[in-house]
Protein backbone atom coordinates (compact mmCIF):
# COMPACT_ATOMS: atom_id res chain seq x y z
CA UNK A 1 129.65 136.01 169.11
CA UNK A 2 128.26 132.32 168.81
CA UNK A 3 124.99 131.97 170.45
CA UNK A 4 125.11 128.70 172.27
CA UNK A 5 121.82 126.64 172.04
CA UNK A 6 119.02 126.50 174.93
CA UNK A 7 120.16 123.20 176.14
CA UNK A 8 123.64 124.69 177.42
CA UNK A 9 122.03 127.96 178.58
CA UNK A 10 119.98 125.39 181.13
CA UNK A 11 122.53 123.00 181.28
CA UNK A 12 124.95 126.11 182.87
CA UNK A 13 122.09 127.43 184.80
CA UNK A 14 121.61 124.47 186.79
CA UNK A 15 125.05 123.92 187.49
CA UNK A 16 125.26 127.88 188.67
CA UNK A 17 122.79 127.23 191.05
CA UNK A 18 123.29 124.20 192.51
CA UNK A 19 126.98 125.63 193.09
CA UNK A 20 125.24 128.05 194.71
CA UNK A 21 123.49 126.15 196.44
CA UNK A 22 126.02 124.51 197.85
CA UNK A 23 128.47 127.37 198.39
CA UNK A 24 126.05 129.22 200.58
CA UNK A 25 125.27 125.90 202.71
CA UNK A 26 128.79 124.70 203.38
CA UNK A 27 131.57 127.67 202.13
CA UNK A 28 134.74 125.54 201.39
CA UNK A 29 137.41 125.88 198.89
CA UNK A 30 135.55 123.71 196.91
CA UNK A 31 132.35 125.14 196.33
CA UNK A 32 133.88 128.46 195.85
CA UNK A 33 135.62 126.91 193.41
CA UNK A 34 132.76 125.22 191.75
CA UNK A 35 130.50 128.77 191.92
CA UNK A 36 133.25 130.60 190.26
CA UNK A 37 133.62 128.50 187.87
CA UNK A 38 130.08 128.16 187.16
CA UNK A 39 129.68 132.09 187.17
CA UNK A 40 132.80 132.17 184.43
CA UNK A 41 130.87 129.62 182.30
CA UNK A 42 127.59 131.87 182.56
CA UNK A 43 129.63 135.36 181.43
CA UNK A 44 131.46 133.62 178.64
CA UNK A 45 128.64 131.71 177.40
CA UNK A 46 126.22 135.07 177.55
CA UNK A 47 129.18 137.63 176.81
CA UNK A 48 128.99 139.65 179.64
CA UNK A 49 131.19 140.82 182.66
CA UNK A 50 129.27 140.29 185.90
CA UNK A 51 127.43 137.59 187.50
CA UNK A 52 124.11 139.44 187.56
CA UNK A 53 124.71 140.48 184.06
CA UNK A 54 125.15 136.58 182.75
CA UNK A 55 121.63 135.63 184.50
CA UNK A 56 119.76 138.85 182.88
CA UNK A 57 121.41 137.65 179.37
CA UNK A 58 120.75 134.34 180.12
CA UNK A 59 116.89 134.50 180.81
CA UNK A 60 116.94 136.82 177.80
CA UNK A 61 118.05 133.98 176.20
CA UNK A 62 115.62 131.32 177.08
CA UNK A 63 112.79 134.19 176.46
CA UNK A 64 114.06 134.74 173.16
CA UNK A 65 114.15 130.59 172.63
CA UNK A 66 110.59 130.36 173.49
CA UNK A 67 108.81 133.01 171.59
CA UNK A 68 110.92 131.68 168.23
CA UNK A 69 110.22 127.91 169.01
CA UNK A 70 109.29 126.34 165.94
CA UNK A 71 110.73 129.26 163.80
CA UNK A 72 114.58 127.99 163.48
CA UNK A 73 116.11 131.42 164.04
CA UNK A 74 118.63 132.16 166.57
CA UNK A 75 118.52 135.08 169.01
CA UNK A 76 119.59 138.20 167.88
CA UNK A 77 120.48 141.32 170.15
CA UNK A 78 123.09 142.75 172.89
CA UNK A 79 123.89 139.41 174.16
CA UNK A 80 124.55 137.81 170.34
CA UNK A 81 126.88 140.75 169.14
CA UNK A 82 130.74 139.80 170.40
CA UNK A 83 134.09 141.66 172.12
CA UNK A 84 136.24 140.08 174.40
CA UNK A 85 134.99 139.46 177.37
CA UNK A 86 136.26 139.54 181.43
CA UNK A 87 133.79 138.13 183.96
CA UNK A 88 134.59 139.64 187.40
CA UNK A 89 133.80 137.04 189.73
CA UNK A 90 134.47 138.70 193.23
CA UNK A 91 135.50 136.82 196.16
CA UNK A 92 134.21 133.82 197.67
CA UNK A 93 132.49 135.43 200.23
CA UNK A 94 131.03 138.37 198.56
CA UNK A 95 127.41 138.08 196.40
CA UNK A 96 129.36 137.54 192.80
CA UNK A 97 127.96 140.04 191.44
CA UNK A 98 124.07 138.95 192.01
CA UNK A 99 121.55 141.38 193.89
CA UNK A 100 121.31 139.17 197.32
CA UNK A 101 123.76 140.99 198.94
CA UNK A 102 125.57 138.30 200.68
């Protein structure tokens, strides 16, 4: 699997939550839209299935960029080794797959 670099980890972390944000403020077709397909980005980019998986990976991630800053190596681990991947989403009004419970 390609490890994407620490600005697109962040870069996709904002964007999940501020489409969270605004999903749980103002539920439309639009920001369930937009969370979905911010919660996609995060399990393709990390290699996992759920929602609450992707954020796990993707702290991982940024833990793993900050202990090797200054060392040039990539992350290494779960999250780095491939397959194909399915990200299950849920519905628009369930908690996509986080631990909030919505």
């Amino acid at each position: 699997m390609i490890v994407p670099v620490e600005k697109e980890v962040r870069i996709a972390l904002a964007q999940f939550a501020q489409a969270r944000i605004e999903y749980d403020v103002c539920p439309t077709g639009r920001t369930s839209r937009a969370l979905e397909d911010a919660m996609y980005t995060l399990c393709v980019m990390t290699g996992v299935r759920t929602t609450e998986q992707a954020l796990v990976a993707a702290d991982t991630l940024l833990q793993q960029y900050s202990t090797r800053r200054g060392e040039g190596n990539r992350p290494t681990g779960p999250i780095a080794e491939g397959g194909p991947v399915t990200c299950t989403t849920g519905s628009a009004g369930r908690s996509h797959g986080t631990s909030r419970g919505r």
